[in-house]
N, C-alpha and C. Protein backbone atom coordinates (compact mmCIF):
# COMPACT_ATOMS: atom_id res chain seq x y z
N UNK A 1 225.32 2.66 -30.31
CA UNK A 1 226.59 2.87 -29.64
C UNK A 1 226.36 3.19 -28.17
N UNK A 2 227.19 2.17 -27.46
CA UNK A 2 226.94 2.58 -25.71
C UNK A 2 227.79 3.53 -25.28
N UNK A 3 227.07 4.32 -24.24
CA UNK A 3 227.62 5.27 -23.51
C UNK A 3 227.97 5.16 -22.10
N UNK A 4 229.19 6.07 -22.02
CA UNK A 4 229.76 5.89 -20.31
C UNK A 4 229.61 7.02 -19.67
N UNK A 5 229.18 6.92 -18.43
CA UNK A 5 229.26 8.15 -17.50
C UNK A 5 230.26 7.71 -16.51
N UNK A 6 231.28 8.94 -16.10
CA UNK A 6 232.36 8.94 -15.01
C UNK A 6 232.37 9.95 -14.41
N UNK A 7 232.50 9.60 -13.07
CA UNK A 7 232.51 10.52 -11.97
C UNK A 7 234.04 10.39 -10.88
N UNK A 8 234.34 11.22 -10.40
CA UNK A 8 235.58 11.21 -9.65
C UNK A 8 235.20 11.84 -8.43
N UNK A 9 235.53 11.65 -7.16
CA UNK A 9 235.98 12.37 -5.95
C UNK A 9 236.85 12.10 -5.75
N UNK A 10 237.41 12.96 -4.39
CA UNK A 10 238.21 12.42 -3.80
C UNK A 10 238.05 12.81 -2.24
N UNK A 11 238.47 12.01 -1.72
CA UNK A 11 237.86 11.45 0.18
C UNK A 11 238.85 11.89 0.84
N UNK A 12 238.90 12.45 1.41
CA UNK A 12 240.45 12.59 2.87
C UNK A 12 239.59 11.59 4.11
N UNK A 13 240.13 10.54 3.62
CA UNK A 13 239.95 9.44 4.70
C UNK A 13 240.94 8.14 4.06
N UNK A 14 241.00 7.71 5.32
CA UNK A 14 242.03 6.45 5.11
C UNK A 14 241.27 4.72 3.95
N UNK A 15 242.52 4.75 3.23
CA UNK A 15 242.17 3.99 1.84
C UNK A 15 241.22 3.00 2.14
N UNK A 16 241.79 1.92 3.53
CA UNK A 16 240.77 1.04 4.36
C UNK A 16 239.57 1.23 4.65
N UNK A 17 239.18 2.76 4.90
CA UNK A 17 237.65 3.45 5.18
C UNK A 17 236.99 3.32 4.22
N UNK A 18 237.97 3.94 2.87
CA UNK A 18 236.84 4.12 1.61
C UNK A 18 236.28 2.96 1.52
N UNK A 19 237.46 1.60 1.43
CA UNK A 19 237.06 0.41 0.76
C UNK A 19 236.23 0.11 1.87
N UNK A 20 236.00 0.24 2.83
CA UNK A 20 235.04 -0.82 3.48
C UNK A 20 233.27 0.60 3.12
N UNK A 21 233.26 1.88 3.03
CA UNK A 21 232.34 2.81 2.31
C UNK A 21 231.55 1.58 1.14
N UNK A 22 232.72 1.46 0.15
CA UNK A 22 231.81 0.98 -1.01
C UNK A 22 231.36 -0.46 -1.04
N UNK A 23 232.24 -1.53 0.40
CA UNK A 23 231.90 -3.17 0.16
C UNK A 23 231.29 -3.18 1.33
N UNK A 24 230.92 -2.27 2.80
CA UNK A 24 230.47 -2.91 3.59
C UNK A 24 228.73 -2.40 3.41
N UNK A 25 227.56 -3.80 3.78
CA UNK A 25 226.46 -2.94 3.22
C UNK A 25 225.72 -1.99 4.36
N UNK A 26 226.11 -2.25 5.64
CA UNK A 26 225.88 -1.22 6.50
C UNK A 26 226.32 0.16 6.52
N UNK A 27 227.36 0.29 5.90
CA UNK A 27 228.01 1.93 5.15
C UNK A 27 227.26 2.08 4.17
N UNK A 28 227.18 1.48 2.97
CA UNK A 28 226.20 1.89 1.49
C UNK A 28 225.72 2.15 2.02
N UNK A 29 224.51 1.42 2.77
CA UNK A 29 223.18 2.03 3.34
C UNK A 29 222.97 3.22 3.53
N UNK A 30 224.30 3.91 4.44
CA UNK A 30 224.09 5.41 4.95
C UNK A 30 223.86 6.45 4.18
N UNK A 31 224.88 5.96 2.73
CA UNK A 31 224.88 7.06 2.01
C UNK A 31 224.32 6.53 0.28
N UNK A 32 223.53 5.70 0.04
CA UNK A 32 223.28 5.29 -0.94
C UNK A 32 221.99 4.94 -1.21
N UNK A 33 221.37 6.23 -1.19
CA UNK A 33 219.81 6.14 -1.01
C UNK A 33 219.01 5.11 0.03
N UNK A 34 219.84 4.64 1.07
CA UNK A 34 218.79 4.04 2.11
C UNK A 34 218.94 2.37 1.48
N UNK A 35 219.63 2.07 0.43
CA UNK A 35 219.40 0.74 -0.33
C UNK A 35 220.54 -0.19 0.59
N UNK A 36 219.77 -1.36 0.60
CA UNK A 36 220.23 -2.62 1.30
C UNK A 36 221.09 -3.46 0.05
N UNK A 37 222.96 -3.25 0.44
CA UNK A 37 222.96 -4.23 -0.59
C UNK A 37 223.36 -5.39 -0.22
N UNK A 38 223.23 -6.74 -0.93
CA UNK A 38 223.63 -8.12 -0.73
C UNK A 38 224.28 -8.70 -1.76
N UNK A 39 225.28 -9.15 -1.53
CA UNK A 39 226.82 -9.50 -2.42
C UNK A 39 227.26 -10.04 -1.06
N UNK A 40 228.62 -11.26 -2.09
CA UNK A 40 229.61 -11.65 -0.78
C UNK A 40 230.84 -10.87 -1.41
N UNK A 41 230.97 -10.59 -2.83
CA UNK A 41 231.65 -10.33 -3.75
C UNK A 41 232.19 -10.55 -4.35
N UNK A 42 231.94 -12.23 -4.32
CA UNK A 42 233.54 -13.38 -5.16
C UNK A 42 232.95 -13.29 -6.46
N UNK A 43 234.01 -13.21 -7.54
CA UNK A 43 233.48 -12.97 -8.62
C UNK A 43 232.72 -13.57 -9.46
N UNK A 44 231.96 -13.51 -10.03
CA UNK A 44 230.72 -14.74 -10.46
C UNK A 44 229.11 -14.65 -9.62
N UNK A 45 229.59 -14.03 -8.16
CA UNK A 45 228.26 -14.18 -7.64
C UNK A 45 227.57 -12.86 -7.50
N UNK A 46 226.36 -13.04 -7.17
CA UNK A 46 224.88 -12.03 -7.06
C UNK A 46 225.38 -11.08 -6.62
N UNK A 47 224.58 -9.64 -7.46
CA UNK A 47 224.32 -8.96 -6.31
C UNK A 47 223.21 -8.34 -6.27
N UNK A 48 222.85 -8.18 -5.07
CA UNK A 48 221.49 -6.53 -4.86
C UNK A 48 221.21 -5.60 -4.42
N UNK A 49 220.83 -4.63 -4.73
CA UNK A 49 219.89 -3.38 -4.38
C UNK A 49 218.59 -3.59 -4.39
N UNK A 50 218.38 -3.34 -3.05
CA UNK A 50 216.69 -3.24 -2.91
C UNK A 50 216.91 -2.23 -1.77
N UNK A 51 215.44 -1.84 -2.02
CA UNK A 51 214.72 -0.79 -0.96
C UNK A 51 213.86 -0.12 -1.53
N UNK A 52 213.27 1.21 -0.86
CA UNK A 52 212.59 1.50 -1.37
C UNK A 52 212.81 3.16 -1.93
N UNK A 53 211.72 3.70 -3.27
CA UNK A 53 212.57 4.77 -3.44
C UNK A 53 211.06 5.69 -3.84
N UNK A 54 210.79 6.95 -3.48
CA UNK A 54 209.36 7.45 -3.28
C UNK A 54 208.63 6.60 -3.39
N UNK A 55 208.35 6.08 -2.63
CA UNK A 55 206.96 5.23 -1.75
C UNK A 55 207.33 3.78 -3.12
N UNK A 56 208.17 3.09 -3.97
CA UNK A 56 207.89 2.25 -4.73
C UNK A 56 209.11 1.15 -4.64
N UNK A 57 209.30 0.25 -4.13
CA UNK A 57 209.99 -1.11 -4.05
C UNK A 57 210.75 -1.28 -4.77
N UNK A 58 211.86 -1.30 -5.00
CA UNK A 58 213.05 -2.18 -5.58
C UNK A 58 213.61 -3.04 -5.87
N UNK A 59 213.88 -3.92 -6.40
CA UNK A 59 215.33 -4.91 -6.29
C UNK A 59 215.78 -4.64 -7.63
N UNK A 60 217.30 -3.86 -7.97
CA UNK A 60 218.43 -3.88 -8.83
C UNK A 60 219.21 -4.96 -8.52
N UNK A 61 219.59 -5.70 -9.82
CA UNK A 61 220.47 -6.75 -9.72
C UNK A 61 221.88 -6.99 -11.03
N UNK A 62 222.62 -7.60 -9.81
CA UNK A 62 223.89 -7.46 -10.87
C UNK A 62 225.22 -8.50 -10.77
N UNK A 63 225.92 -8.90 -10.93
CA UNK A 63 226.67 -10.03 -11.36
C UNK A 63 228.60 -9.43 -10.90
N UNK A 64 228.59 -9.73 -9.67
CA UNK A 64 230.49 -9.07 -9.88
C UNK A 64 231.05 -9.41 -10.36
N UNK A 65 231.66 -8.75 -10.98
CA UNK A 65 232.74 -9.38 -12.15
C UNK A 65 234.45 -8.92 -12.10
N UNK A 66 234.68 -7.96 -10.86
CA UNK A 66 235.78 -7.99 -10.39
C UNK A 66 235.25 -7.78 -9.14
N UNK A 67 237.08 -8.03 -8.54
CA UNK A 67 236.69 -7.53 -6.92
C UNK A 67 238.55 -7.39 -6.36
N UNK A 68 239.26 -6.32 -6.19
CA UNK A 68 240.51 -6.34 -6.47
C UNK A 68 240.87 -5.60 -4.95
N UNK A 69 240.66 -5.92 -3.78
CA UNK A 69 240.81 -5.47 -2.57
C UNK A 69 241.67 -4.09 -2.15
N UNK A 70 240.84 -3.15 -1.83
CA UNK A 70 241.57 -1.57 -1.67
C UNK A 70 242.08 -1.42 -2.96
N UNK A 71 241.46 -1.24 -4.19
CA UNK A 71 241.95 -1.23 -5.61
C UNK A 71 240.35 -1.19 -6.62
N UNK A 72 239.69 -1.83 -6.68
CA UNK A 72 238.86 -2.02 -7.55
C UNK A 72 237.84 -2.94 -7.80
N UNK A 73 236.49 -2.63 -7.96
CA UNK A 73 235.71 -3.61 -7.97
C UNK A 73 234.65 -3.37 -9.48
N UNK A 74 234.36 -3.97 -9.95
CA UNK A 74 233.14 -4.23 -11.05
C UNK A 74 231.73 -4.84 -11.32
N UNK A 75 231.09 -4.76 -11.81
CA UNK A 75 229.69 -5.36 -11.78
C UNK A 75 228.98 -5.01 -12.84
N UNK A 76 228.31 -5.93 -13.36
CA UNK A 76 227.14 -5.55 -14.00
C UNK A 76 225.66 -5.01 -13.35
N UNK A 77 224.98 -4.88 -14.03
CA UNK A 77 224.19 -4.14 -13.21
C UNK A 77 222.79 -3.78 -14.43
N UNK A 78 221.47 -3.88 -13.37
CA UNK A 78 220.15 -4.15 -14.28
C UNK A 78 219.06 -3.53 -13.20
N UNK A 79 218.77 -2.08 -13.05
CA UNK A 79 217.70 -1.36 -12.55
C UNK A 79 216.11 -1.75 -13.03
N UNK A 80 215.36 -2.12 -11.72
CA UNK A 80 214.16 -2.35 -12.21
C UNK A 80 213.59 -1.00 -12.40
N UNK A 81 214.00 -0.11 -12.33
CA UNK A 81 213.88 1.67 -12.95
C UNK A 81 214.21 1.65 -13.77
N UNK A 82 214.60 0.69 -14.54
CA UNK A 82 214.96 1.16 -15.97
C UNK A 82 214.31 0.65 -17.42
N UNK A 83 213.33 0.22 -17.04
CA UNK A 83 212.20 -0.01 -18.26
C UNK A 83 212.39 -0.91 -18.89
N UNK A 84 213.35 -1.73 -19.20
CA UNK A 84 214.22 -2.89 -20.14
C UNK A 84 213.77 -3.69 -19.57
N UNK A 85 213.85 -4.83 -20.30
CA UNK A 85 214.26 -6.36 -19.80
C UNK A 85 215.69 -6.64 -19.45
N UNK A 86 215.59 -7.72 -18.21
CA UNK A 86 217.15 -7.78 -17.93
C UNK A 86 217.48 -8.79 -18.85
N UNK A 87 218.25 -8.43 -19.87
CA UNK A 87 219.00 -9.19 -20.04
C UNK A 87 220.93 -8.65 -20.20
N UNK A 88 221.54 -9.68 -20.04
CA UNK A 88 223.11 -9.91 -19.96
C UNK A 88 223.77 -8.06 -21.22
N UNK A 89 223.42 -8.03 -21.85
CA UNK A 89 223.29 -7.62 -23.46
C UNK A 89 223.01 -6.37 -22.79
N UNK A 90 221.94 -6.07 -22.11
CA UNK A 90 221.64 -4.79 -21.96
C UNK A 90 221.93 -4.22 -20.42
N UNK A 91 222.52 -4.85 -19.31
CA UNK A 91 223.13 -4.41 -18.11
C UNK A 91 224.11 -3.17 -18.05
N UNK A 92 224.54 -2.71 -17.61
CA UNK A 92 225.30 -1.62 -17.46
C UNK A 92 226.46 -2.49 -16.48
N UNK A 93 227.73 -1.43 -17.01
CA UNK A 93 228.72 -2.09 -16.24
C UNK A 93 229.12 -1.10 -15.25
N UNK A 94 229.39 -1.27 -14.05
CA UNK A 94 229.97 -0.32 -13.24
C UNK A 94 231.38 -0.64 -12.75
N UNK A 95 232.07 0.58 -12.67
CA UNK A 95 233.47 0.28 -12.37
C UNK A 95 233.98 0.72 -11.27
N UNK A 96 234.24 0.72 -9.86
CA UNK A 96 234.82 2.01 -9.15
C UNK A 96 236.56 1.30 -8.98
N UNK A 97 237.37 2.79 -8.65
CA UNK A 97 238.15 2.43 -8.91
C UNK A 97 238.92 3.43 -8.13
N UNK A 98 240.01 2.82 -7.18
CA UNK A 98 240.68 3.79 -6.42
C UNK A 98 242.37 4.42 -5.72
N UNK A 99 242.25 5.41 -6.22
CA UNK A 99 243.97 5.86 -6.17
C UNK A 99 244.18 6.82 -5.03
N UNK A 100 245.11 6.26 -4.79
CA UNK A 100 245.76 6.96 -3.19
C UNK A 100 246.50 8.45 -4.16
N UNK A 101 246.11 9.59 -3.86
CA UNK A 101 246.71 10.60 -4.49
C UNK A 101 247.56 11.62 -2.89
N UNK A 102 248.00 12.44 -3.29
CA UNK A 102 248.30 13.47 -2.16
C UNK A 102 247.39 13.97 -1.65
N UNK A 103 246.45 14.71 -1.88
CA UNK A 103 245.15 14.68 -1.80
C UNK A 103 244.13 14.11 -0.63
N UNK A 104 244.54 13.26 -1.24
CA UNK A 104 243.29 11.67 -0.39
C UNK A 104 243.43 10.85 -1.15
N UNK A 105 242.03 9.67 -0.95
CA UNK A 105 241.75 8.60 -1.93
C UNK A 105 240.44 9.41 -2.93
N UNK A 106 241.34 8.91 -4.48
CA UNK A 106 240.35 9.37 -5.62
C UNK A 106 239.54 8.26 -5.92
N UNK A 107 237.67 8.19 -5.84
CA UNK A 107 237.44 7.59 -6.10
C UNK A 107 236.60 7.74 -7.62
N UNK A 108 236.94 7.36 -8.50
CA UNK A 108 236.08 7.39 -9.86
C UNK A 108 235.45 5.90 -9.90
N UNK A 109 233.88 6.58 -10.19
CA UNK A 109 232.73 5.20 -10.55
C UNK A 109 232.64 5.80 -11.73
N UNK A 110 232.85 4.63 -12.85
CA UNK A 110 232.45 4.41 -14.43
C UNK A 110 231.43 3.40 -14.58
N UNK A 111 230.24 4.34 -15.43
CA UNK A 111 229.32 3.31 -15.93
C UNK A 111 229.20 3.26 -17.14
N UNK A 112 229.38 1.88 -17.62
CA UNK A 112 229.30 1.58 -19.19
C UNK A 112 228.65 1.42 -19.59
N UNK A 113 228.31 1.04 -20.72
CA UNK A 113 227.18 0.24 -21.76
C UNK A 113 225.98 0.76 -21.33
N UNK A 114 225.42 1.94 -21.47
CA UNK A 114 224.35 3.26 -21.12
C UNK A 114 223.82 3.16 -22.42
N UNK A 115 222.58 3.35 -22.33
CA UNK A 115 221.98 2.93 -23.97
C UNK A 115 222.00 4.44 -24.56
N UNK A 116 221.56 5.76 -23.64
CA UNK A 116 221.35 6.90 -24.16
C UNK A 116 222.27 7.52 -23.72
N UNK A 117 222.71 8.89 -24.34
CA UNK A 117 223.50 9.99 -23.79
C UNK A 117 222.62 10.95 -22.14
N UNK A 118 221.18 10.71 -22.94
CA UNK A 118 220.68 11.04 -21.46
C UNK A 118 220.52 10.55 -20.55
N UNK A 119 220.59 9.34 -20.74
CA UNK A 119 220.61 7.97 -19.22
C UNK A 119 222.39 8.76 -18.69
N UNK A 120 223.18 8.60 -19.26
CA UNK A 120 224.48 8.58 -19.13
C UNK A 120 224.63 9.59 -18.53
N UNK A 121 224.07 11.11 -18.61
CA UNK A 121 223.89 12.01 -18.19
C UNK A 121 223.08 12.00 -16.66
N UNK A 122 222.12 11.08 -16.75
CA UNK A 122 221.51 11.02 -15.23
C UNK A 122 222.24 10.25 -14.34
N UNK A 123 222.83 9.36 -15.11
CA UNK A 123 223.54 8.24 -14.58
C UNK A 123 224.75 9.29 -13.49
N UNK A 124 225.48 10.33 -14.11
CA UNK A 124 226.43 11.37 -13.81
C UNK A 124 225.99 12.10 -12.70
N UNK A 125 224.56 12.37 -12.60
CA UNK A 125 223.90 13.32 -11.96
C UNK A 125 224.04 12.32 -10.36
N UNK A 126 223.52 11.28 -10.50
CA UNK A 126 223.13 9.77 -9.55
C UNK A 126 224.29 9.81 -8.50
N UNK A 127 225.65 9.60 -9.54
CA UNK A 127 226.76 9.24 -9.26
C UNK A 127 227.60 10.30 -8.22
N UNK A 128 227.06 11.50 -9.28
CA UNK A 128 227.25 12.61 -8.13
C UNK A 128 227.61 12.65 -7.16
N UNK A 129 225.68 12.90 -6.77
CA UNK A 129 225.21 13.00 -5.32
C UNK A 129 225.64 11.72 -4.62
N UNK A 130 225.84 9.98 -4.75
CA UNK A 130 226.01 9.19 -4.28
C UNK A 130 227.57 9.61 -3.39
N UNK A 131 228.44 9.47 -4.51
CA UNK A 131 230.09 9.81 -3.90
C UNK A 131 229.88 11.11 -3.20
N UNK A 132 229.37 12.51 -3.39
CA UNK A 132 229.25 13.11 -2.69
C UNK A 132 228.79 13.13 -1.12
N UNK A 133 227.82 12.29 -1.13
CA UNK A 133 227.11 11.53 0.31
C UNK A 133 228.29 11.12 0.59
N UNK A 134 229.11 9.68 -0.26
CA UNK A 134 230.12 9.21 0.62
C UNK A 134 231.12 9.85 1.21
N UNK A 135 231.80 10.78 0.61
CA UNK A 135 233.00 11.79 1.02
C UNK A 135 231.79 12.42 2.69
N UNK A 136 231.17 13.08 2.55
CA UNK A 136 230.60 13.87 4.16
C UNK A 136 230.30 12.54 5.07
N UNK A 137 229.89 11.86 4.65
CA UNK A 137 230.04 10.78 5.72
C UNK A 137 231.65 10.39 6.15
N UNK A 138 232.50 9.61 5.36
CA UNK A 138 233.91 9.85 5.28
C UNK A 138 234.76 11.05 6.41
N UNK A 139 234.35 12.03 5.90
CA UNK A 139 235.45 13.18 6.09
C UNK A 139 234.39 14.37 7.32
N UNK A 140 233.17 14.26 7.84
CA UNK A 140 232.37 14.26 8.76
C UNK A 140 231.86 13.17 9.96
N UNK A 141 232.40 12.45 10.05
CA UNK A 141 231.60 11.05 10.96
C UNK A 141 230.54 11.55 11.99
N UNK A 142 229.63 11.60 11.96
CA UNK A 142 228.46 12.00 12.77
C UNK A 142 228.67 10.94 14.20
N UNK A 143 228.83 11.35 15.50
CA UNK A 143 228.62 10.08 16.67
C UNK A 143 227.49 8.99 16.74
N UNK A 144 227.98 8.12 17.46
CA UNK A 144 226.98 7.13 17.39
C UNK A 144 226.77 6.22 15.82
């Protein structure tokens, strides 16, 4: 039985900011462990994470499977950290997903199809710190 991890923030920054945070890859970069991603985002096509992560090389790869402008995007998704073979069957799905509240913008990332409760659990931990990075970048803008 697969498992999901979900995480929520929420950003006091304008809805246009977030969305370009999670699709532009010069923003990921800032706040997403240093990783370079490459996607155009039409649905059907590639995507990647690469870089590097204590001194050891990367490329994560994954397949968009939505893409719903200032609203929602999806992907599959296959960590070469993660010991498996890639196949289709065993990818993880990621979801982010975003609501204009009073607040700010809430952003919740859901990851699906987690083989363990403790992946799912790190997965939570990951997700965290990631949206957390994004909100201080967001709601701090450093010059330059």
């Amino acid at each position: 039985m697969p498992f999901t991890a979900s995480v929520s923030v929420t950003v006091h920054a304008p809805l246009a900011q977030v969305w370009q945070a999670i699709t532009q890859p010069a923003i990921v970069k800032k706040y997403f462990f240093g990783t370079d991603l490459d996607t155009d985002w039409a649905a059907g096509s590639p995507l990647y994470f690469r870089g590097e992560w204590q001194g050891k090389r990367y490329e994560d790869r994954g397949t968009v499977l939505v893409f719903e402008p200032m609203k929602a995007l999806a992907f599959d998704y296959w960590s070469s950290f993660s010991g498996t073979e890639d196949k289709p069957e065993l990818r993880a799905i990621v979801r982010y997903e975003l609501d204009e509240t009073a607040d700010g913008i809430r952003v919740t990332v859901k990851q699906s199809n987690v083989a363990t409760q403790a992946s799912a659990d790190h997965s939570v931990e990951n997700w965290c710190g990631v949206l957390d990075s994004m909100k201080r970048l967001l709601e701090n803008p450093q010059p330059g």
